[in-house]
N, C-alpha and C. Protein backbone atom coordinates (compact mmCIF):
# COMPACT_ATOMS: atom_id res chain seq x y z
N UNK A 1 70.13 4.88 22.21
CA UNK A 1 69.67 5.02 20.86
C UNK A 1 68.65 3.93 20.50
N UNK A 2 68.87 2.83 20.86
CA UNK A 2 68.20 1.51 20.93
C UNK A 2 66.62 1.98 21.20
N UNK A 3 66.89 2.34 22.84
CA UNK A 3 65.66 2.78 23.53
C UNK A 3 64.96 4.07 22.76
N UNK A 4 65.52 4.54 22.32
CA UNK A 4 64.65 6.11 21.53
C UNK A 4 63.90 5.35 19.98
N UNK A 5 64.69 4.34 19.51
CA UNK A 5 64.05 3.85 18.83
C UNK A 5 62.83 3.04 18.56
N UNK A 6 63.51 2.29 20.37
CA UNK A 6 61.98 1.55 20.75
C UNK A 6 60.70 2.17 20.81
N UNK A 7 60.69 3.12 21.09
CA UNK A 7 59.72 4.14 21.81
C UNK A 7 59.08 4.96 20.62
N UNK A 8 59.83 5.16 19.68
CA UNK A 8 59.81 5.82 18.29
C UNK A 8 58.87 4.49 17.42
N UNK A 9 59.14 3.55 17.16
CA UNK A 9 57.93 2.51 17.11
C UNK A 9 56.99 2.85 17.88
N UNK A 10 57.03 2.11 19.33
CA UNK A 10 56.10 2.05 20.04
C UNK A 10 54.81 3.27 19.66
N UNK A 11 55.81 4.86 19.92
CA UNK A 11 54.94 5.65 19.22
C UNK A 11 53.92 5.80 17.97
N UNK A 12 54.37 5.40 17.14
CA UNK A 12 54.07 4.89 15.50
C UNK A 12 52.90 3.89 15.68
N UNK A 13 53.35 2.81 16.70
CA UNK A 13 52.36 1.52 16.42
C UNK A 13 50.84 2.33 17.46
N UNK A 14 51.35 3.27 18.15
CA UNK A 14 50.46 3.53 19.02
C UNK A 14 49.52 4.81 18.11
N UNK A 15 49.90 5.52 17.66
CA UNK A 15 49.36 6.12 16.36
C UNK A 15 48.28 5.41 15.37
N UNK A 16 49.04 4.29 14.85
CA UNK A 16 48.30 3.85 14.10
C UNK A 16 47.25 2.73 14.70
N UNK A 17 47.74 2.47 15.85
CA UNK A 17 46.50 1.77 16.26
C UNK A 17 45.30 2.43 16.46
N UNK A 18 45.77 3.72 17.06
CA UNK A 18 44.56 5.30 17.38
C UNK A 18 43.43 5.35 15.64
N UNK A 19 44.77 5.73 15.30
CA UNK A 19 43.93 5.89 13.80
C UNK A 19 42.71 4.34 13.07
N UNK A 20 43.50 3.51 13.63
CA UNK A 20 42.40 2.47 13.09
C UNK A 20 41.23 2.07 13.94
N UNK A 21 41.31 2.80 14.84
CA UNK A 21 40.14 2.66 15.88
C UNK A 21 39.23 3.60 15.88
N UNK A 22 40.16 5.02 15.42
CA UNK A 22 39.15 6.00 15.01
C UNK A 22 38.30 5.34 13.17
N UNK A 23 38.60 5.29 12.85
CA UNK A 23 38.35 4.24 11.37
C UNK A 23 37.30 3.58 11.41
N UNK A 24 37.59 2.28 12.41
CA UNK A 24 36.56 1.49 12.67
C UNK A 24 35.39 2.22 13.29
N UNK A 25 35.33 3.38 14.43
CA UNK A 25 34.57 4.00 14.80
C UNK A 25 33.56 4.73 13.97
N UNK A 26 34.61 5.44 12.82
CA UNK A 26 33.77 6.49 11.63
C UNK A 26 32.79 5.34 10.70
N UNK A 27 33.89 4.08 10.67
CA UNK A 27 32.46 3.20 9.92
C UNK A 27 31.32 2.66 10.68
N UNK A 28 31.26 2.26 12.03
CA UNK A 28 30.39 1.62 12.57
C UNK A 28 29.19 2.83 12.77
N UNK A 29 29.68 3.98 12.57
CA UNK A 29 28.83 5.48 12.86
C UNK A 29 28.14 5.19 11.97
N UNK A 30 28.31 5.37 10.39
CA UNK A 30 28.27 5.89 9.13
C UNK A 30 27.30 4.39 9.12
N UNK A 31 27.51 3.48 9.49
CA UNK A 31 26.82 1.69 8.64
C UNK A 31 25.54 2.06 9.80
N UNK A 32 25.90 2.45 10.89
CA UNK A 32 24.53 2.54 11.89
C UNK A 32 23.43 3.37 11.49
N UNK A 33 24.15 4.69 10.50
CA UNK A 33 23.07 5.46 10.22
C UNK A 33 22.74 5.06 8.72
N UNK A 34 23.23 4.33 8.00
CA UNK A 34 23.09 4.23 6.12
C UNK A 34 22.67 3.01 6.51
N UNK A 35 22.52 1.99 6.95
CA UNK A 35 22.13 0.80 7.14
C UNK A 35 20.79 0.46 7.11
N UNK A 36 20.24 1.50 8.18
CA UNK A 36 18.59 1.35 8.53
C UNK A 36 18.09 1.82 7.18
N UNK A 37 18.31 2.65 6.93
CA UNK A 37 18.06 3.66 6.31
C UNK A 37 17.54 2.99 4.68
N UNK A 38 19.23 1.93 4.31
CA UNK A 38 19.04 1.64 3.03
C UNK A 38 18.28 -0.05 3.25
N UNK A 39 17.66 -0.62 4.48
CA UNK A 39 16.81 -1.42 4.91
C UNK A 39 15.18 -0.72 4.38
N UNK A 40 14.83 0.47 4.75
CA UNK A 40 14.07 1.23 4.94
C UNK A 40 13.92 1.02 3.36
N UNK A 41 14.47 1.96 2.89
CA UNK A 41 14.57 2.30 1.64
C UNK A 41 14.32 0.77 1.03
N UNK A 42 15.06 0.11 0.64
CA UNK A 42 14.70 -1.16 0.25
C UNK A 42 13.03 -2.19 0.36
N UNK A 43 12.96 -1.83 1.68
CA UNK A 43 11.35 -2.22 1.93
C UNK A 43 10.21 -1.64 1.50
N UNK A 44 10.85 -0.35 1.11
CA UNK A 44 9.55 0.70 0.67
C UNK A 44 9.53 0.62 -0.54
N UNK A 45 10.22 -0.01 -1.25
CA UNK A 45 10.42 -0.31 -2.75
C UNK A 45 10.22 -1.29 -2.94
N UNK A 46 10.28 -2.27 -2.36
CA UNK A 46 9.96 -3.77 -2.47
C UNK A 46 9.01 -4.35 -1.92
N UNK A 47 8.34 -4.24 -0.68
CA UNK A 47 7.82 -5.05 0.39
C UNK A 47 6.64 -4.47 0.97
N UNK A 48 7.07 -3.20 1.19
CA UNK A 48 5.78 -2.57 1.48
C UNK A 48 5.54 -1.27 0.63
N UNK A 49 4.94 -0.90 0.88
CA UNK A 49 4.20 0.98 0.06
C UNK A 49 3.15 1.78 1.40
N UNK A 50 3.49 3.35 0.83
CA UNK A 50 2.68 3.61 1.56
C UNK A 50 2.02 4.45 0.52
N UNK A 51 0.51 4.94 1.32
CA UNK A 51 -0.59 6.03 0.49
C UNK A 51 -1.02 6.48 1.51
N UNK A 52 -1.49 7.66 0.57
CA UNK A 52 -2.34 8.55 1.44
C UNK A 52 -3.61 8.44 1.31
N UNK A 53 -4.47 8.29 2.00
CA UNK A 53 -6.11 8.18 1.80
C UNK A 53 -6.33 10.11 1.32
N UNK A 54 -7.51 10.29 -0.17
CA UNK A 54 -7.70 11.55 -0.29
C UNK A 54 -8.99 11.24 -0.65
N UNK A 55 -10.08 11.96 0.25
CA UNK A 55 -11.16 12.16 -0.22
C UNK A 55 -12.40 11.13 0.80
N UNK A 56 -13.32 11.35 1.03
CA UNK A 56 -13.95 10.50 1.60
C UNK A 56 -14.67 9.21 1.01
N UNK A 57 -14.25 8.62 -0.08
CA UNK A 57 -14.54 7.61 -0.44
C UNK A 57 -14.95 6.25 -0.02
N UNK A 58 -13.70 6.62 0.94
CA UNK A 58 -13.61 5.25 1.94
C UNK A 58 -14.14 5.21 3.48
N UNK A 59 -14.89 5.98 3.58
CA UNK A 59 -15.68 6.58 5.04
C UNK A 59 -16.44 5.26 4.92
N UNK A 60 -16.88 4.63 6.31
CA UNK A 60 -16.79 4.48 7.75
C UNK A 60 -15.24 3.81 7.81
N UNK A 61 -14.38 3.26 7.10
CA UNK A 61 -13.22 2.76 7.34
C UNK A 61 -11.74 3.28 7.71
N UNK A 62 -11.95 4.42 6.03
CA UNK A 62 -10.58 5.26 6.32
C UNK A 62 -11.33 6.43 6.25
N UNK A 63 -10.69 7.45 6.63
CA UNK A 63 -10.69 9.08 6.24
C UNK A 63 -9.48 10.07 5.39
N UNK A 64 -10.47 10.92 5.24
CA UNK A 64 -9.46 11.80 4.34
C UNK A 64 -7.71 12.07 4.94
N UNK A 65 -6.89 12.10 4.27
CA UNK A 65 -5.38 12.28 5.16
C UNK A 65 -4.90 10.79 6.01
N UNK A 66 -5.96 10.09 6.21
CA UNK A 66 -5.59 8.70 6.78
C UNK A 66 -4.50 8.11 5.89
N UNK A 67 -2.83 7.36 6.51
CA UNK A 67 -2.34 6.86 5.51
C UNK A 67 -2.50 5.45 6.11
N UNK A 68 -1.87 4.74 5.29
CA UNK A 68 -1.97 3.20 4.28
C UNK A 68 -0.66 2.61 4.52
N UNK A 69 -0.66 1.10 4.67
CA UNK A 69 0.56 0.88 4.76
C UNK A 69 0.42 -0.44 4.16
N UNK A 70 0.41 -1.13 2.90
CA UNK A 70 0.16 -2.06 2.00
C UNK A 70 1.53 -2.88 1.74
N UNK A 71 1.04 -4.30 1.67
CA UNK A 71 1.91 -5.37 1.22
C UNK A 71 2.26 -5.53 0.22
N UNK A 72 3.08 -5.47 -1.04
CA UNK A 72 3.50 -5.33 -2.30
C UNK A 72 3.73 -6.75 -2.76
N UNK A 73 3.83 -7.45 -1.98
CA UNK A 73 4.07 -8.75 -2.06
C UNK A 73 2.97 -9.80 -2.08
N UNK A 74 1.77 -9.28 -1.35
CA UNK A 74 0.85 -10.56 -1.14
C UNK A 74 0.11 -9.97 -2.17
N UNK A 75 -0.28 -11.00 -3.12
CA UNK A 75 -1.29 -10.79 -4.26
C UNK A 75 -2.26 -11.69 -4.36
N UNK A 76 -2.67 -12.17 -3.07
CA UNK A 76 -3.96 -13.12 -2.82
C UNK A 76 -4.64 -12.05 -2.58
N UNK A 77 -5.66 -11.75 -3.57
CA UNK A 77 -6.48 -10.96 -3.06
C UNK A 77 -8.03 -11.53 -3.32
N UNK A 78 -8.35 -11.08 -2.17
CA UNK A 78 -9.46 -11.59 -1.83
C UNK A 78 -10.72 -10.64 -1.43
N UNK A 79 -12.16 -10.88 -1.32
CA UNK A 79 -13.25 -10.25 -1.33
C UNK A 79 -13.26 -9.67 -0.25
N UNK A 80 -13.73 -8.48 0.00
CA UNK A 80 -13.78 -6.96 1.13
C UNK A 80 -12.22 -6.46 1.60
N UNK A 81 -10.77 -7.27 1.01
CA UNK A 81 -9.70 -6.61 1.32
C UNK A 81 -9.35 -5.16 0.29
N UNK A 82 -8.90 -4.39 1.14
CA UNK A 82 -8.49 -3.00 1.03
C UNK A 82 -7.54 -3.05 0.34
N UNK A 83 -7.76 -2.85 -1.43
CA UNK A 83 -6.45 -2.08 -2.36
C UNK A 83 -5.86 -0.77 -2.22
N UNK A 84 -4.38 -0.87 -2.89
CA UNK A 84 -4.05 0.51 -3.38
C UNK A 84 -3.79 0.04 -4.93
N UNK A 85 -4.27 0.83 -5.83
CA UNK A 85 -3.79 0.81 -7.08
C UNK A 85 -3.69 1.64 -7.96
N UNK A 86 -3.39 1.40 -9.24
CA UNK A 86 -3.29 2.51 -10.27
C UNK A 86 -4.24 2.73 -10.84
N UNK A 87 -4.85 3.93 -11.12
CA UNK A 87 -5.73 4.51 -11.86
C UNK A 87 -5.29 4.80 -13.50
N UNK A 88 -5.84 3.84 -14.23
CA UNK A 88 -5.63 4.14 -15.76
C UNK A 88 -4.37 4.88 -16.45
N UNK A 89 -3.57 4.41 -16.12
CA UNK A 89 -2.06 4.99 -16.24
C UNK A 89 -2.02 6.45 -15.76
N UNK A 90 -2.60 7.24 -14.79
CA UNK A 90 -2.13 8.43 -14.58
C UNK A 90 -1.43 8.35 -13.47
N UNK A 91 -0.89 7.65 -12.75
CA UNK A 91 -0.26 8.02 -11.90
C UNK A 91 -0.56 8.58 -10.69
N UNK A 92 -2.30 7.97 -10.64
CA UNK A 92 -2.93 8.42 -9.05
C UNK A 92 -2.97 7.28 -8.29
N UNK A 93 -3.05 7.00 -7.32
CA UNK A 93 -3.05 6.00 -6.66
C UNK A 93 -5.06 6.08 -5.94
N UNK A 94 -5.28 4.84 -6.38
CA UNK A 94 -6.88 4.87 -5.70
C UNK A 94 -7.14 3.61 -4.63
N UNK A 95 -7.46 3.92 -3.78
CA UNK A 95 -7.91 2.80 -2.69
C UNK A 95 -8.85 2.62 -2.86
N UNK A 96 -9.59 1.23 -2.40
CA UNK A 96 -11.17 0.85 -2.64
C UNK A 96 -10.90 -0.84 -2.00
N UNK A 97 -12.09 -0.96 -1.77
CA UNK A 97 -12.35 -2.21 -1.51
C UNK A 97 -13.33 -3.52 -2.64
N UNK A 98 -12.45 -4.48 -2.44
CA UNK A 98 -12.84 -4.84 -3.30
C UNK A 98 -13.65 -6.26 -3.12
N UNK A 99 -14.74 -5.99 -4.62
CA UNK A 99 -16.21 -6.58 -4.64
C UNK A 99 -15.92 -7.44 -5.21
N UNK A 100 -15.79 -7.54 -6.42
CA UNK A 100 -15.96 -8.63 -7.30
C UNK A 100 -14.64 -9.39 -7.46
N UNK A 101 -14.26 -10.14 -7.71
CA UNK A 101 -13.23 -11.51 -8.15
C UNK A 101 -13.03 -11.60 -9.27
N UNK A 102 -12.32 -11.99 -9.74
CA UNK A 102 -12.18 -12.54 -10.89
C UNK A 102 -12.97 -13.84 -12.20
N UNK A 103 -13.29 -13.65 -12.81
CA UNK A 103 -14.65 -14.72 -13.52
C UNK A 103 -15.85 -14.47 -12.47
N UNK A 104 -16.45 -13.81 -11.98
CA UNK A 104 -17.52 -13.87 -11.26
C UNK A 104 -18.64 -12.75 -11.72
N UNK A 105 -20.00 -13.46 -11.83
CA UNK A 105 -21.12 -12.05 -12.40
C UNK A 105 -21.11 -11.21 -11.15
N UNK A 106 -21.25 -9.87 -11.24
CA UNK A 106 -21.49 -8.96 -10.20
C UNK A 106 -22.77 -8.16 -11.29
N UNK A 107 -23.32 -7.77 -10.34
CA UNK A 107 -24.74 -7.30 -10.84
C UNK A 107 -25.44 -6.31 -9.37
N UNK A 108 -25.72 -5.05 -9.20
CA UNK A 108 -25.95 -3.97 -8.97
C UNK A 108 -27.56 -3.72 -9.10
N UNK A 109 -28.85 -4.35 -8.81
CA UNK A 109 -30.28 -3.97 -8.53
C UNK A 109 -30.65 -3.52 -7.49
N UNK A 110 -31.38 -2.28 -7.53
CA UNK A 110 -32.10 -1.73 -6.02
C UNK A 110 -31.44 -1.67 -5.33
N UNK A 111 -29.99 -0.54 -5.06
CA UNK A 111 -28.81 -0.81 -3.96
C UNK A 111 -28.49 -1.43 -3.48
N UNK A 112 -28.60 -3.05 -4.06
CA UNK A 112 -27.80 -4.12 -3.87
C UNK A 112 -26.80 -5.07 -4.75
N UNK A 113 -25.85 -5.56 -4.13
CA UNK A 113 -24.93 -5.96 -4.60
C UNK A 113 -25.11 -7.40 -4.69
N UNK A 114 -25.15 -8.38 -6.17
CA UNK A 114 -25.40 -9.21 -6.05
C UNK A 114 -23.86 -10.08 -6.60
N UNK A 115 -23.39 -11.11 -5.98
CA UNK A 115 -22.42 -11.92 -6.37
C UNK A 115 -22.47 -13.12 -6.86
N UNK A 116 -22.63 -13.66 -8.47
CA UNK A 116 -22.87 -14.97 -9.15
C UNK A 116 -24.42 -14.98 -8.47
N UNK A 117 -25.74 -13.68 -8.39
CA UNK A 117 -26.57 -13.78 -8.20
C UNK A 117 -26.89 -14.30 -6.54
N UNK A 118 -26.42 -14.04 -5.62
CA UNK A 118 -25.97 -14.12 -4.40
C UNK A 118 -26.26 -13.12 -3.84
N UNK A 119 -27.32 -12.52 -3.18
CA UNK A 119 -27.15 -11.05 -2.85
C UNK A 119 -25.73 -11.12 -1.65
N UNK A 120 -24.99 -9.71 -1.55
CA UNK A 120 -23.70 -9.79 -0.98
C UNK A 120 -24.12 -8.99 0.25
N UNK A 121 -24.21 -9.22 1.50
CA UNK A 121 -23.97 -8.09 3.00
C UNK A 121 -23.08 -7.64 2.61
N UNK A 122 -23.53 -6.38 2.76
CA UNK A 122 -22.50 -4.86 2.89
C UNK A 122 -22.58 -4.47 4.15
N UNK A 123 -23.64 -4.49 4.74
CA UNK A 123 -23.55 -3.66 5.96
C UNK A 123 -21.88 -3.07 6.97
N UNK A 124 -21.58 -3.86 7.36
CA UNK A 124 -20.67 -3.94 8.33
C UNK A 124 -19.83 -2.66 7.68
N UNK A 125 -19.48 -2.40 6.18
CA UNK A 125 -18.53 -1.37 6.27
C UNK A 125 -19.30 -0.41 5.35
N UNK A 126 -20.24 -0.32 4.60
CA UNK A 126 -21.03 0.80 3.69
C UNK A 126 -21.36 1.62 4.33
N UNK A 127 -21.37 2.91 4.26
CA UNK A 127 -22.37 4.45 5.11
C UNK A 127 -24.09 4.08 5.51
N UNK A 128 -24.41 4.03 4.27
CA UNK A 128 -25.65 3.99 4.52
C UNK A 128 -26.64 2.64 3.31
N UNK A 129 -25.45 1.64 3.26
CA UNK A 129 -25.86 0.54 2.86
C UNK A 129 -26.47 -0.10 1.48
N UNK A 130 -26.61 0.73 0.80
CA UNK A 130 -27.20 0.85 -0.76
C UNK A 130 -26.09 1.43 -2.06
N UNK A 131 -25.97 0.37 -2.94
CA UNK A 131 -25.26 0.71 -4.16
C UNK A 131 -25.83 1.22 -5.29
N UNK A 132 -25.75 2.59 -5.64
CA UNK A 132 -26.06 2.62 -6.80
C UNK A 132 -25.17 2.52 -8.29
N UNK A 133 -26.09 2.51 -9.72
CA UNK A 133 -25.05 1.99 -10.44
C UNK A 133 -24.65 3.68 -10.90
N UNK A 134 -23.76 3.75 -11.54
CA UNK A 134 -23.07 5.08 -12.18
C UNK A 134 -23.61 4.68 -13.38
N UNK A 135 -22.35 5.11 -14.75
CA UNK A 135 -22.44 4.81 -16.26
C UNK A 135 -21.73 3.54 -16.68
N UNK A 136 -21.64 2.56 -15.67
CA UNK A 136 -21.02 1.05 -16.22
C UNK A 136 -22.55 0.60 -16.26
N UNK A 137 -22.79 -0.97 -17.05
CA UNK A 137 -23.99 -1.13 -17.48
C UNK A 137 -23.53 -2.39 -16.40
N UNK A 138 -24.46 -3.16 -15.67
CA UNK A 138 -24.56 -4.21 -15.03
C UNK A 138 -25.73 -4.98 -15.83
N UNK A 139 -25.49 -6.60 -15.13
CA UNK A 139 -24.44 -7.38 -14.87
C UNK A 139 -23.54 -7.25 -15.83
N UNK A 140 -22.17 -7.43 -14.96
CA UNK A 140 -20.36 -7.35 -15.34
C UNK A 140 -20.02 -8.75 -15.34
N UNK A 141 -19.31 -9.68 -16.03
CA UNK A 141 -18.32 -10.51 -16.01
C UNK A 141 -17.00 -10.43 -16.06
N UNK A 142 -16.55 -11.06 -14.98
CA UNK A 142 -15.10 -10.30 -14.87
C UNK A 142 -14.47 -11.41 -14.81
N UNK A 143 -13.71 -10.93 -16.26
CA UNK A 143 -12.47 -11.95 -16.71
C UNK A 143 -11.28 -12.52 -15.56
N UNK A 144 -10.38 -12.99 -16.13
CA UNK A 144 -9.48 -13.92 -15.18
C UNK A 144 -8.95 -12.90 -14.68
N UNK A 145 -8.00 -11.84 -15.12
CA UNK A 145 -7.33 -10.60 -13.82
C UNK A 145 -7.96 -9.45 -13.75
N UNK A 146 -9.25 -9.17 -13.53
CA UNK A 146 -10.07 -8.05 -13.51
C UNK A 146 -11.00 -8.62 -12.06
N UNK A 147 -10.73 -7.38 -11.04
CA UNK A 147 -11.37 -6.72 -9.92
C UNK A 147 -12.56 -5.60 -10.18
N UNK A 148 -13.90 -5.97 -9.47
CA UNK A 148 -14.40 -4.89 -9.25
C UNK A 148 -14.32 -4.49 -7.88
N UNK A 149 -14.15 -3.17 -7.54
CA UNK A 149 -13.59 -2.74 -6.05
C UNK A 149 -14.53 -1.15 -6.59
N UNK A 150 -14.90 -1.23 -5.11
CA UNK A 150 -16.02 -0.01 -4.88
C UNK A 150 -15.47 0.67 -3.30
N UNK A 151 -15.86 1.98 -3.62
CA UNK A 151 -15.47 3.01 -2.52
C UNK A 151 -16.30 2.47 -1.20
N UNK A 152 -16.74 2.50 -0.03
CA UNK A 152 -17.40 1.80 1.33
C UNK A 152 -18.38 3.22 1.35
N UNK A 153 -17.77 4.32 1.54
CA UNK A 153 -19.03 5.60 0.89
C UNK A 153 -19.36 5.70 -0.43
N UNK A 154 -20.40 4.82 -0.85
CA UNK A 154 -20.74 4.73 -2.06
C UNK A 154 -21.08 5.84 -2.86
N UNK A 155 -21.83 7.10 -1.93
CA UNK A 155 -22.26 8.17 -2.58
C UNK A 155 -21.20 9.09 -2.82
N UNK A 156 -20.21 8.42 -2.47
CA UNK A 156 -19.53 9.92 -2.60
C UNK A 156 -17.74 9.44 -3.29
N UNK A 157 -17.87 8.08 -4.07
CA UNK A 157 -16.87 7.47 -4.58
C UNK A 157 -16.82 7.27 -6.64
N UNK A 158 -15.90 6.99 -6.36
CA UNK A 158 -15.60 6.92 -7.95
C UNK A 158 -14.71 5.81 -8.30
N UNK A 159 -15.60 4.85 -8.33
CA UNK A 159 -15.01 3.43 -8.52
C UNK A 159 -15.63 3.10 -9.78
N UNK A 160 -15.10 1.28 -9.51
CA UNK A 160 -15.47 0.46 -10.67
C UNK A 160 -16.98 0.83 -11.07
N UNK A 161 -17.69 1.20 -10.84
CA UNK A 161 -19.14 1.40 -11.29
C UNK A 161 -19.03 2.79 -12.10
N UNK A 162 -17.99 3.05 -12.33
CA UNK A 162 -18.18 4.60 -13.43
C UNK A 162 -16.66 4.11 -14.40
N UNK A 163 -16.94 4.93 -15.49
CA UNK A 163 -16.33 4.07 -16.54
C UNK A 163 -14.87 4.64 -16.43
N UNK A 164 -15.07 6.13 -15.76
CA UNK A 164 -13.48 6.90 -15.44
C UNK A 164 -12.72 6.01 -15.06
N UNK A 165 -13.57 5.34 -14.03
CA UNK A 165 -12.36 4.60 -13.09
C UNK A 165 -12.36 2.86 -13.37
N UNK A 166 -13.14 2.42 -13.48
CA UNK A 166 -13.77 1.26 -14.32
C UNK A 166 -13.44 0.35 -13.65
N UNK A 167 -12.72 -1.32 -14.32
CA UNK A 167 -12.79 -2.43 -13.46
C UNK A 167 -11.21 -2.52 -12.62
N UNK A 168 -10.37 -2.67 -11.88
CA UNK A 168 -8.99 -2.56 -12.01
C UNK A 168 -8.46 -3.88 -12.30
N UNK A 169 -7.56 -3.71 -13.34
CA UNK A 169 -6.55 -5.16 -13.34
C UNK A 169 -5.58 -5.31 -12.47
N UNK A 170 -5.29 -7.05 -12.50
CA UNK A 170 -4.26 -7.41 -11.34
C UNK A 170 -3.56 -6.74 -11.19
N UNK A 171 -2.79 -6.34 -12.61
CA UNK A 171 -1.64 -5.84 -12.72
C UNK A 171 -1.15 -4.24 -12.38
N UNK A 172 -2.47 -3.51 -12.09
CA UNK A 172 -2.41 -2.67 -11.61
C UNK A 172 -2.35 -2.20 -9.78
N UNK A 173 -2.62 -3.50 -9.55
CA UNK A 173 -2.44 -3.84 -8.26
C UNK A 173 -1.49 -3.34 -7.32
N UNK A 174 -1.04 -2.56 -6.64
CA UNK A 174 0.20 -2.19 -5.99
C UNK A 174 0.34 -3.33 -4.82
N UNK A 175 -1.09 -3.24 -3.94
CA UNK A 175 -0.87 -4.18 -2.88
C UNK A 175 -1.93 -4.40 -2.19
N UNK A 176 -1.88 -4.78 -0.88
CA UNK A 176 -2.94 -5.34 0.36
C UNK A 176 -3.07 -4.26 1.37
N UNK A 177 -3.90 -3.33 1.89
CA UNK A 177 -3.62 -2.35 3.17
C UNK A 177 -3.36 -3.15 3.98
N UNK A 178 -2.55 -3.34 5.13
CA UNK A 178 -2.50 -4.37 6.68
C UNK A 178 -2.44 -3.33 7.57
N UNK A 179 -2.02 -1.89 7.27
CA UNK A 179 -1.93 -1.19 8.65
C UNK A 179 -2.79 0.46 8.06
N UNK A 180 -3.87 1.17 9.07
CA UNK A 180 -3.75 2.11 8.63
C UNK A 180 -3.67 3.18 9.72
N UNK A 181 -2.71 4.05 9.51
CA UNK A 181 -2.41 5.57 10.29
C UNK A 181 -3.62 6.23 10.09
N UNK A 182 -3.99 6.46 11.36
CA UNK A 182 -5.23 7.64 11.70
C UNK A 182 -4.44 8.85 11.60
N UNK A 183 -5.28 10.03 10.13
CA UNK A 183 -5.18 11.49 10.76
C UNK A 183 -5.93 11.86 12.46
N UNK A 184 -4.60 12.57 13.05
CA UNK A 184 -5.66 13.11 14.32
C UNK A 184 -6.00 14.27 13.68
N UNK A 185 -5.84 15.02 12.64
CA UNK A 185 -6.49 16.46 12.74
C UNK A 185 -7.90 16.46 11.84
C-alpha cells in the first residue's frame, strides 16, 4: 500500500512536472514570437519610420515606389540631408532635400541657388541643374525652426518654392532618411 502510494506521487510529481515544462515551452514559443515583434513595433514608433517615395520629385536619388527608412530621433539636420515630413497638417508625408537652414538668406536667380549670397553646387544630385522659382517671392529669411528643402528633380517637384507646400518647420520634421529600399519594378 506504501509502494502504490509511492508511485501514486511519483505519478502526480511526474505529471506536473510534464505540465510545467509544457508551460514553460508554450511561453518561450509565444515571448519568441510577441517579443520581436513588440521590439519591432516599438522601433517603428519611436526610433525609426518608414515612407514611401511617390512621384518623381526626388529623381536622380530616389524613385517613385522607392521606400525610406528615417531616424526619428536625430534632429541635427543639416544641408543636402534627406527629410520625411508633414505637409501642412494633411497628413501626407513629403520627402525633399534640404536647402536652406535655419536664419539663413536663400535667394533663387537664373537657376541658381544662392546661400547668405554664396552661390550653392547642386550638381552632384539635381537632374538637370537649374532652380527655378514657383509663387514664393525670393530672397527668403528663414527664421530659427524653418527649413527650405527642395525636390533634386526640380521640374517636376513641389516644394518649398511654391506656397502649397512652402517652408517646413522643425516641428514638422518626422526624421533623417539613412537607408533607402530600391523599387525593382
Amino acid at each position: 500500500m506504501i509502494k502504490k502510494q509511492i508511485e501514486i506521487s511519483l505519478n502526480k510529481a511526474r505529471e506536473e512536472k510534464a505540465r510545467r515544462e509544457k508551460y514553460i515551452y508554450y511561453i518561450k514559443y509565444v515571448s519568441s514570437i510577441f517579443l520581436p515583434a513588440f521590439i519591432v513595433f516599438i522601433s517603428l514608433n519611436f526610433f525609426i519610420g518608414i515612407a514611401s517615395v511617390k512621384g518623381s520629385s526626388m529623381e536622380k536619388e530616389l524613385h517613385n515606389n522607392d521606400i525610406v527608412i528615417f531616424n526619428r530621433l536625430n534632429k541635427d539636420i543639416k544641408r543636402f540631408d534627406i527629410i520625411v515630413a508633414n505637409k501642412d497638417d494633411e497628413n501626407i508625408d513629403i520627402i525633399k532635400r534640404v536647402i536652406g537652414l535655419p536664419n539663413e538668406k536663400v535667394n533663387i536667380v537664373d537657376g541658381n541657388v544662392y546661400i547668405n549670397d554664396i552661390l550653392l553646387d547642386e550638381s552632384l544630385y539635381t537632374i538637370n541643374g537649374t532652380t527655378e522659382t514657383q509663387d514664393v517671392i525670393f530672397p527668403i529669411i528663414l527664421k530659427d525652426d524653418e527649413y527650405l528643402c527642395l525636390g533634386d528633380n526640380r521640374a517636376k517637384s513641389l516644394d518649398s518654392r511654391n506656397s502649397q507646400t512652402g517652408l517646413i518647420n522643425k516641428d514638422d520634421i518626422f526624421g533623417i532618411v539613412f537607408i533607402v529600399l530600391r523599387n525593382l519594378h
